[in-house]
PDB file of N, CA and C in Angstrom:
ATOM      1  N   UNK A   1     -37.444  48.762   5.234  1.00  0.00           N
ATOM      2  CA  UNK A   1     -37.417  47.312   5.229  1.00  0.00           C
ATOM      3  C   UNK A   1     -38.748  46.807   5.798  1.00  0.00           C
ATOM      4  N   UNK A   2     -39.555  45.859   4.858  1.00  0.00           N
ATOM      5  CA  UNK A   2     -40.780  45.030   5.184  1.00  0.00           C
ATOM      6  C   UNK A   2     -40.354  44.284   6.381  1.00  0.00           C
ATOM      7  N   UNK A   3     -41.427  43.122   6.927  1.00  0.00           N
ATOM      8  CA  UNK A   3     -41.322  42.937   7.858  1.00  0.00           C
ATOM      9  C   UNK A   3     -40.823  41.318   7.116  1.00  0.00           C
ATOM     10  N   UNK A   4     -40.906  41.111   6.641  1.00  0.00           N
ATOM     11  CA  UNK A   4     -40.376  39.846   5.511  1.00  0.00           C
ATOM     12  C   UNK A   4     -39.159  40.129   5.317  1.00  0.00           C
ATOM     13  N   UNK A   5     -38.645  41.014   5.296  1.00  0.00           N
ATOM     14  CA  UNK A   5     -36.938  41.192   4.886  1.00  0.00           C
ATOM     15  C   UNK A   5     -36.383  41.511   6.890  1.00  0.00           C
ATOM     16  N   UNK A   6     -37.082  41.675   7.520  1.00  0.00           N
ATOM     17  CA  UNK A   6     -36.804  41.970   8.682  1.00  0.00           C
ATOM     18  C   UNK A   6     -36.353  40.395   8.834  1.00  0.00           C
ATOM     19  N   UNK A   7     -37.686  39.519   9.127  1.00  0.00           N
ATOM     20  CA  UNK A   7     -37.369  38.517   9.514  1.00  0.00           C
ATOM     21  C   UNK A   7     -36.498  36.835   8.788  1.00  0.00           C
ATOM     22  N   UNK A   8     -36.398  37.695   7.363  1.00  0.00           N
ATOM     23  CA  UNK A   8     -35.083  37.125   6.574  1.00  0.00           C
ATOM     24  C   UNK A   8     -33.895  37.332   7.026  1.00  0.00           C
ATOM     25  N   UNK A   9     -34.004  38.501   7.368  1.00  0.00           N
ATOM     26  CA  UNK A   9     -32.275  39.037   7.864  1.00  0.00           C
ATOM     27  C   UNK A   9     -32.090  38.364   9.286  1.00  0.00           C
ATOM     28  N   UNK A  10     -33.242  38.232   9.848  1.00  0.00           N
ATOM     29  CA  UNK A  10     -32.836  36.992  11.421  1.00  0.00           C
ATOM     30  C   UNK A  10     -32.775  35.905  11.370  1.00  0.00           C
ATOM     31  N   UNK A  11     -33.395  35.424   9.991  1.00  0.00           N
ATOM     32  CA  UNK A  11     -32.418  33.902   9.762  1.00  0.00           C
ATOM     33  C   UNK A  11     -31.313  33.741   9.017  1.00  0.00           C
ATOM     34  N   UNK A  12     -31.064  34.988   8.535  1.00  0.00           N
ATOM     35  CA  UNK A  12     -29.719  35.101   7.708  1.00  0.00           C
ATOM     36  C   UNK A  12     -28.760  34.902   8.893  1.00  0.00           C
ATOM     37  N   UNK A  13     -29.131  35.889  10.109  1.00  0.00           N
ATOM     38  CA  UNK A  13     -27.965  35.649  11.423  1.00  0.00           C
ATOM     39  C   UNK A  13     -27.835  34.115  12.159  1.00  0.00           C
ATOM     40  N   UNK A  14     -28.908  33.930  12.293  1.00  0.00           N
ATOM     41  CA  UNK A  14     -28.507  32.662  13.161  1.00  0.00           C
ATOM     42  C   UNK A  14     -28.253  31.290  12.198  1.00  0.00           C
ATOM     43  N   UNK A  15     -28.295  31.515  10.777  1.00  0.00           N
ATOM     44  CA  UNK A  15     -27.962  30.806  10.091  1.00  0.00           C
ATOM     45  C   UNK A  15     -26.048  31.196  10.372  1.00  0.00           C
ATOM     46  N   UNK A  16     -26.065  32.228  10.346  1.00  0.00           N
ATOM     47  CA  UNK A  16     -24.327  32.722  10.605  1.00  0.00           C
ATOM     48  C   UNK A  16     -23.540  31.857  11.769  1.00  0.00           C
ATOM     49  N   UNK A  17     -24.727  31.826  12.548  1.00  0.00           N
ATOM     50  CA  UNK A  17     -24.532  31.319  13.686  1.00  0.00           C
ATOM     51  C   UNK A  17     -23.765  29.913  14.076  1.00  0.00           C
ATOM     52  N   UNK A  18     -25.038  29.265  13.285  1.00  0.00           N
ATOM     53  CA  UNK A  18     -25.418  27.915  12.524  1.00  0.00           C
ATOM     54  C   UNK A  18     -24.013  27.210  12.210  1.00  0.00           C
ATOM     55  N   UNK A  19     -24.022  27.468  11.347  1.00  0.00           N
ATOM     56  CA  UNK A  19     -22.667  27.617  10.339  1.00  0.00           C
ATOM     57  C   UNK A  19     -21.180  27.443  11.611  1.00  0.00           C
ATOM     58  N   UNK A  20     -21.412  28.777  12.605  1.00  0.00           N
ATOM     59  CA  UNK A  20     -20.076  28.523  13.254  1.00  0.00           C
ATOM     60  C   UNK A  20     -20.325  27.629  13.873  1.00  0.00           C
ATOM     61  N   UNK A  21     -21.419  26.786  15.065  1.00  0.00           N
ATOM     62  CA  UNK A  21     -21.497  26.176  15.454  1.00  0.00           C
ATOM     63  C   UNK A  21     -21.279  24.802  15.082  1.00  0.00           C
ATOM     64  N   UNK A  22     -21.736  24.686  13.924  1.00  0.00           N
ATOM     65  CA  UNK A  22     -21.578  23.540  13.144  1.00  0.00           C
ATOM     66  C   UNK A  22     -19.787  22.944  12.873  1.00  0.00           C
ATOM     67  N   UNK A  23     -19.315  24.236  12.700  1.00  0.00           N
ATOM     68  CA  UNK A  23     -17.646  23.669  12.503  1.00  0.00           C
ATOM     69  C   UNK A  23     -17.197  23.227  13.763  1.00  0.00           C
ATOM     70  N   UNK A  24     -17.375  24.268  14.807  1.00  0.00           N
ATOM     71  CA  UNK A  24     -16.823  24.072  15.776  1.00  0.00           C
ATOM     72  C   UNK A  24     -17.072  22.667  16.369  1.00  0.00           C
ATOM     73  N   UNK A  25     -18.334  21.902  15.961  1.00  0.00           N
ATOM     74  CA  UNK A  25     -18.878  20.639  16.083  1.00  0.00           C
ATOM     75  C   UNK A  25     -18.104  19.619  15.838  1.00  0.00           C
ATOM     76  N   UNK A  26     -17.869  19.496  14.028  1.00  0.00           N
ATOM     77  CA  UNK A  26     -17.345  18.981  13.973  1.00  0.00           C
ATOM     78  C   UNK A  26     -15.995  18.409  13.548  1.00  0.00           C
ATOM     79  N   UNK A  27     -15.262  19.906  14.501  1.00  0.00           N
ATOM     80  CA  UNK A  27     -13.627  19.994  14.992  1.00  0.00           C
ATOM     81  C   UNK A  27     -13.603  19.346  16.215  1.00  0.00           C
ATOM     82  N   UNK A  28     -14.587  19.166  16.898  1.00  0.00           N
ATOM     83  CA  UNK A  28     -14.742  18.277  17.640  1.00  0.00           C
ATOM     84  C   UNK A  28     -14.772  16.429  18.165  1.00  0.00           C
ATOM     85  N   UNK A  29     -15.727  16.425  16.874  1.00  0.00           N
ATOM     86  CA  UNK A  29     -16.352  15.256  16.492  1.00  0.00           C
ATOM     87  C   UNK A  29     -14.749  14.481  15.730  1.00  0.00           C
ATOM     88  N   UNK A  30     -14.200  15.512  15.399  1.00  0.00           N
ATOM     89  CA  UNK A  30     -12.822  14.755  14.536  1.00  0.00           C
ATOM     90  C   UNK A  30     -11.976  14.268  15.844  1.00  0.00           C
ATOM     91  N   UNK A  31     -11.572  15.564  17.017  1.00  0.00           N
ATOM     92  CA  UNK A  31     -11.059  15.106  17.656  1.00  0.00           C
ATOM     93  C   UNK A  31     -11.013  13.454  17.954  1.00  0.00           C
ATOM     94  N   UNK A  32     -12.638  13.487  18.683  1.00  0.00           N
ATOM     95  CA  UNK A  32     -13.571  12.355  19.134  1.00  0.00           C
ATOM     96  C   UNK A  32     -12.826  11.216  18.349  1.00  0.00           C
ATOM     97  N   UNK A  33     -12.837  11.259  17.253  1.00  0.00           N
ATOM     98  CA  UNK A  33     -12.833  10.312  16.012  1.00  0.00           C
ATOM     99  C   UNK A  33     -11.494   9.533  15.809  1.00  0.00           C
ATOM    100  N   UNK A  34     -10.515  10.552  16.272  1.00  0.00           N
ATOM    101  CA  UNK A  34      -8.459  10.207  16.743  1.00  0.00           C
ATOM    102  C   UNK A  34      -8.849   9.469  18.015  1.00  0.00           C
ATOM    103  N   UNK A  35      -9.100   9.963  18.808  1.00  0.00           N
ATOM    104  CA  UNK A  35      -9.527   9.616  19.962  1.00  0.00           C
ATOM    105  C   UNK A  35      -9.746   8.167  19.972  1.00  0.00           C
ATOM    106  N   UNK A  36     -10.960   7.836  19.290  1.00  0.00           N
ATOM    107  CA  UNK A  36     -11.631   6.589  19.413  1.00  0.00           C
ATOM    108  C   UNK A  36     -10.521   5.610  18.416  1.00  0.00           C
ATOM    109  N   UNK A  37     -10.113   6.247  17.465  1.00  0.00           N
ATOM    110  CA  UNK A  37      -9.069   5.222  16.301  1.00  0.00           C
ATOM    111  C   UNK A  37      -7.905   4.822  17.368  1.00  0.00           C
ATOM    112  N   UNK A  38      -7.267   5.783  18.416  1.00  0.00           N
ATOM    113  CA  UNK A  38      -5.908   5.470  18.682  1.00  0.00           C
ATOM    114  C   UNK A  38      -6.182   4.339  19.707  1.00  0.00           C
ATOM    115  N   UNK A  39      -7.407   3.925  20.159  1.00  0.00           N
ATOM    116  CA  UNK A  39      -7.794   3.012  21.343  1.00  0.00           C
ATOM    117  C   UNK A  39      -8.752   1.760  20.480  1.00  0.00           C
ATOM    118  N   UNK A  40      -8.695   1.903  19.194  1.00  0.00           N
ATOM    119  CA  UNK A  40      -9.706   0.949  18.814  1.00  0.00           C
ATOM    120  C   UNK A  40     -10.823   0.667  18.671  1.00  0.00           C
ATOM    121  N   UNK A  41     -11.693   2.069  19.384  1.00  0.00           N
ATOM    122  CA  UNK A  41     -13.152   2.318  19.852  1.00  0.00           C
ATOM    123  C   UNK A  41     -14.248   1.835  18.857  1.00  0.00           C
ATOM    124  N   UNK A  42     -14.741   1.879  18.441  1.00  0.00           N
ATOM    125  CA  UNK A  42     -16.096   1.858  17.223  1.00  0.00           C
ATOM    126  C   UNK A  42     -16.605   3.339  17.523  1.00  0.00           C
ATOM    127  N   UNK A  43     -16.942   3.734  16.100  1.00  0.00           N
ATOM    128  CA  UNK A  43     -17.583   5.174  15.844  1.00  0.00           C
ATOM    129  C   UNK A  43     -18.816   4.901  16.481  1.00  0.00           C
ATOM    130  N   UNK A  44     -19.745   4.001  16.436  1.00  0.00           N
ATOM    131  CA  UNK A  44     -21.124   3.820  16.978  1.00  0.00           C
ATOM    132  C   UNK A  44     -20.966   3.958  18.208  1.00  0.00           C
ATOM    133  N   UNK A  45     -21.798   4.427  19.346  1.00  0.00           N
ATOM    134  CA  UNK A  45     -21.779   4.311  20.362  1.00  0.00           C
ATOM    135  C   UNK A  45     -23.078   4.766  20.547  1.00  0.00           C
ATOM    136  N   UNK A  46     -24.175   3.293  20.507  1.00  0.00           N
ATOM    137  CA  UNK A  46     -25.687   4.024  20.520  1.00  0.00           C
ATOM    138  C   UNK A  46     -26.426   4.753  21.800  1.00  0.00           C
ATOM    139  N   UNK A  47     -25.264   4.342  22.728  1.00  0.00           N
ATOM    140  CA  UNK A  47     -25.945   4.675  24.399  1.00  0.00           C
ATOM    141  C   UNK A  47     -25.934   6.190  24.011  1.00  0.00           C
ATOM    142  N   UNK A  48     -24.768   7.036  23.373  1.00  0.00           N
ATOM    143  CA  UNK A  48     -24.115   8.391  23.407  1.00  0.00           C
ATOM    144  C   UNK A  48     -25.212   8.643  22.677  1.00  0.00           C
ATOM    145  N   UNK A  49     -25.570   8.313  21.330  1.00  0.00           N
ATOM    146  CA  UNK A  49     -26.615   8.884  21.123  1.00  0.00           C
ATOM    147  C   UNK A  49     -27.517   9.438  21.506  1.00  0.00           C
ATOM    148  N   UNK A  50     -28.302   8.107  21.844  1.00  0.00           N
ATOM    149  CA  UNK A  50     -29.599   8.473  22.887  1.00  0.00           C
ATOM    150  C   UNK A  50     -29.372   9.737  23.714  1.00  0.00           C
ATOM    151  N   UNK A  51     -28.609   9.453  24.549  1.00  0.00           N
ATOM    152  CA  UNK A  51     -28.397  10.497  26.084  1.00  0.00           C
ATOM    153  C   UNK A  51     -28.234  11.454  25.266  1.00  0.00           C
ATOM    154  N   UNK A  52     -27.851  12.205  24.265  1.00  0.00           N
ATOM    155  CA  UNK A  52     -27.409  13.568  23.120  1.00  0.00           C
ATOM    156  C   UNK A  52     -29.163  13.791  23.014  1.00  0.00           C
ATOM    157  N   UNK A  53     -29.486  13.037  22.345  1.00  0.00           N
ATOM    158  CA  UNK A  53     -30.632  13.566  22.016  1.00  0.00           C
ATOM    159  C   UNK A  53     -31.667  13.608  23.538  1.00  0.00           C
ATOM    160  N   UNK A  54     -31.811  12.596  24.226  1.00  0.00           N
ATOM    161  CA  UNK A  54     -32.611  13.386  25.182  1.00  0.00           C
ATOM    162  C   UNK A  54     -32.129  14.264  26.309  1.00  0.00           C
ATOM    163  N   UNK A  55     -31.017  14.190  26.063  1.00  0.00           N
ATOM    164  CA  UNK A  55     -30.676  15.876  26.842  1.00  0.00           C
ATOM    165  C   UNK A  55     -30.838  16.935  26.245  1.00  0.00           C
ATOM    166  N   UNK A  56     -30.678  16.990  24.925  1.00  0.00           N
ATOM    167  CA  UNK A  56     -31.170  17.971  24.138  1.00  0.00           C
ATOM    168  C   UNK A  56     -32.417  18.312  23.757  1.00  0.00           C
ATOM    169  N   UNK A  57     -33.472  17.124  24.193  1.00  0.00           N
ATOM    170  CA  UNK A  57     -34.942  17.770  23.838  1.00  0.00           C
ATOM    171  C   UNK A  57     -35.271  18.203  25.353  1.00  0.00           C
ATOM    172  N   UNK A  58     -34.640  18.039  26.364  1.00  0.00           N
ATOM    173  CA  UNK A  58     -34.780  18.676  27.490  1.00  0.00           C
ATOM    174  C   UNK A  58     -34.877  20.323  27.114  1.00  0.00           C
ATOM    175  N   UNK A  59     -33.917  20.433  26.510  1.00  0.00           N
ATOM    176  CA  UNK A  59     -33.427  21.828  26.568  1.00  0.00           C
ATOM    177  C   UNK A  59     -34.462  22.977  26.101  1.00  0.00           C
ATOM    178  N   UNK A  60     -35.356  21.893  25.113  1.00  0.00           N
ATOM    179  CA  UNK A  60     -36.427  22.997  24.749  1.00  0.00           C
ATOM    180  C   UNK A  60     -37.754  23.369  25.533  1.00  0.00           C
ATOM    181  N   UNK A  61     -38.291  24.863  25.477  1.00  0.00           N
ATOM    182  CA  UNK A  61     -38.812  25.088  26.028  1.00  0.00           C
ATOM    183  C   UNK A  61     -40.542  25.269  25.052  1.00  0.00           C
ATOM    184  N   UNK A  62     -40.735  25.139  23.675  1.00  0.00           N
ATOM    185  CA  UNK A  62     -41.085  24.760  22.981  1.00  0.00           C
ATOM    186  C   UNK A  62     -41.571  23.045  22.313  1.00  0.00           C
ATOM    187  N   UNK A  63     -42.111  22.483  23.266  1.00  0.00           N
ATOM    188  CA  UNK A  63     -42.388  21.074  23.303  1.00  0.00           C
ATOM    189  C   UNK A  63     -42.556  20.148  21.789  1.00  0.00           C
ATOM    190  N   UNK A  64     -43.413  21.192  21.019  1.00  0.00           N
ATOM    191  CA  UNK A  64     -44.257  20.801  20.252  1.00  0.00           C
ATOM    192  C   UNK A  64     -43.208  20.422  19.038  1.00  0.00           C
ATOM    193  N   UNK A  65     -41.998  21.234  19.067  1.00  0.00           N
ATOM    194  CA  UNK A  65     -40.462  20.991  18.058  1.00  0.00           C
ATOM    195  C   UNK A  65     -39.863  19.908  18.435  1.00  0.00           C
ATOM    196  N   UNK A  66     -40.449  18.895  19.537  1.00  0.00           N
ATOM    197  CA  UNK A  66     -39.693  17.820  20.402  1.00  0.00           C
ATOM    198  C   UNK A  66     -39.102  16.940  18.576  1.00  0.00           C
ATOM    199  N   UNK A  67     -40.147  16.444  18.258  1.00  0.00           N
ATOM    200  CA  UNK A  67     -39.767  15.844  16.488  1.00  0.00           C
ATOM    201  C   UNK A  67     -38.962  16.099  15.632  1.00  0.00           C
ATOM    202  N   UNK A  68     -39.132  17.517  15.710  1.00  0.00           N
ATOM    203  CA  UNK A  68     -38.075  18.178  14.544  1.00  0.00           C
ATOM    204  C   UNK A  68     -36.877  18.270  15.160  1.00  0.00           C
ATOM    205  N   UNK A  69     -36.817  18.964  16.820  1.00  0.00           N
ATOM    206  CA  UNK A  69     -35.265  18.614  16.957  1.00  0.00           C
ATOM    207  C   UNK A  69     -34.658  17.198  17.162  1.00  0.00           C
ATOM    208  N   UNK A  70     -35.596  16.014  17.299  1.00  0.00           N
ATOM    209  CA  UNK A  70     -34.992  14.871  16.911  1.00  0.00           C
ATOM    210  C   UNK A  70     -34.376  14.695  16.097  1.00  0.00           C
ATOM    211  N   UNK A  71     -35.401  15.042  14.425  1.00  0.00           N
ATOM    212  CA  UNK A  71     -34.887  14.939  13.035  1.00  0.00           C
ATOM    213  C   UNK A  71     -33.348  15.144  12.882  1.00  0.00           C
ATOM    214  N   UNK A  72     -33.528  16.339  13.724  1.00  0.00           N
ATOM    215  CA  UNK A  72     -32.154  17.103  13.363  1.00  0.00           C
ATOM    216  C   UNK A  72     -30.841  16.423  14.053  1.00  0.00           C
ATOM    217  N   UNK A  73     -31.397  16.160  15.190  1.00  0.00           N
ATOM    218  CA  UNK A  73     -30.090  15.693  15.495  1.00  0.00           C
ATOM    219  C   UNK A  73     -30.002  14.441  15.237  1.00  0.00           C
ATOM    220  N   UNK A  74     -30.638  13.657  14.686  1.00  0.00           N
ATOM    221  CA  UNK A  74     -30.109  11.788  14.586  1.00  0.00           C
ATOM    222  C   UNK A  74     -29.353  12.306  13.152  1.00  0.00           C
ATOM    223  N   UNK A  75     -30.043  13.721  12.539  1.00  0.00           N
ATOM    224  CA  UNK A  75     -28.647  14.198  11.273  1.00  0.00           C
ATOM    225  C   UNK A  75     -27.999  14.400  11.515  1.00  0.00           C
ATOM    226  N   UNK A  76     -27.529  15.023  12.309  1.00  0.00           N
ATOM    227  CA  UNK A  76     -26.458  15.866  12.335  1.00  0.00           C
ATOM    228  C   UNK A  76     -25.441  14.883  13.302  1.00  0.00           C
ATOM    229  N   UNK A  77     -25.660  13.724  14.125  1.00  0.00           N
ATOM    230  CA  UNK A  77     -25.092  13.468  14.478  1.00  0.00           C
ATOM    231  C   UNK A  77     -24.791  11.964  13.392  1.00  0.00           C
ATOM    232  N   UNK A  78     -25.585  11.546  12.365  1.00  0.00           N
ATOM    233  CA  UNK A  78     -24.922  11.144  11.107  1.00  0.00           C
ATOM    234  C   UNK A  78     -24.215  11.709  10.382  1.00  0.00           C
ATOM    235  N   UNK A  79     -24.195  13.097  10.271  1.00  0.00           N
ATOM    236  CA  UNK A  79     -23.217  13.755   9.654  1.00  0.00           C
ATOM    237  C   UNK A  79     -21.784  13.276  10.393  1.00  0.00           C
ATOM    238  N   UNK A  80     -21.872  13.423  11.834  1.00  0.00           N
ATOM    239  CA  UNK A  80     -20.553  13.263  12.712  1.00  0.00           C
ATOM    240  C   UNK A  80     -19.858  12.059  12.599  1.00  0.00           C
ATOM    241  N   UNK A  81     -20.743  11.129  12.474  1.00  0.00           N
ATOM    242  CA  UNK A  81     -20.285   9.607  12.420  1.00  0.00           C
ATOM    243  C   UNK A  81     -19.404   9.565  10.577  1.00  0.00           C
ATOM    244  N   UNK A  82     -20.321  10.048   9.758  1.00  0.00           N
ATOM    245  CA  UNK A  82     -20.091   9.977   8.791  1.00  0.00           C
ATOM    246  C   UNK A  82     -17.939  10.933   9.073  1.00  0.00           C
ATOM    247  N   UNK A  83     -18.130  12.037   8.914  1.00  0.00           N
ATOM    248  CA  UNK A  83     -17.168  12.008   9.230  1.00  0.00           C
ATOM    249  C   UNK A  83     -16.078  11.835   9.670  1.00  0.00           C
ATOM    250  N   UNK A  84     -16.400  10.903  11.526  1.00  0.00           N
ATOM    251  CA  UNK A  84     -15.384  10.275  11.840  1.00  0.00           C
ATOM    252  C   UNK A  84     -14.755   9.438  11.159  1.00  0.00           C
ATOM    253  N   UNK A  85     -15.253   8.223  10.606  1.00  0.00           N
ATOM    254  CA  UNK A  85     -14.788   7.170   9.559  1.00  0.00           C
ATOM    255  C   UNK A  85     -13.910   7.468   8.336  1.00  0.00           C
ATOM    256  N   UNK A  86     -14.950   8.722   7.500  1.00  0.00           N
ATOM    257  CA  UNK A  86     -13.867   9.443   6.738  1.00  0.00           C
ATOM    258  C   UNK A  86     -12.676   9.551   7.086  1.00  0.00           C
ATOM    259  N   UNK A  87     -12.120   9.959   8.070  1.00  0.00           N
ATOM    260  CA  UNK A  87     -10.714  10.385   8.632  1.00  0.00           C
ATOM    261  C   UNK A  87     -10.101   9.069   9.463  1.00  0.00           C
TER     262      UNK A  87
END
């Protein structure tokens, strides 16, 4: 195995990863979503946002990804919203 199929097969894993994390997310995010319907809440909650994302660019130790893990999460946490409403 090249070193190209080496380092395919390590994003094949944490894509595996990915993937579980992601459900487990948003089995979560549904909870969240009952949660907020049985009290009347609004899915938006822009304060939660914010604080998500800059606790999470805390986390990196890689500065220079500060952008991209933004990207990602104002998605992924549209994905969540998107879902709550769905249900």
């Amino acid at each position: 195995m090249d070193e190209l199929d080496v380092l395919r097969k390590e994003i094949d894993d944490i894509d595996r990863e990915l993937v579980f994390l992601f459900e487990k997310r948003m089995e979560t995010v549904l909870k969240i979503g009952e949660y907020k319907s049985k009290r009347n809440m609004p899915v938006l909650d822009s304060s939660r946002e914010e604080y998500v994302i800059d606790k999470s660019i805390k986390y990196l130790t890689d500065k220079t990804l500060e952008n991209y893990l933004k990207d990602f999460l104002i998605n992924l946490i549209e994905i969540s919203k998107r879902l709550q409403k769905r249900k």
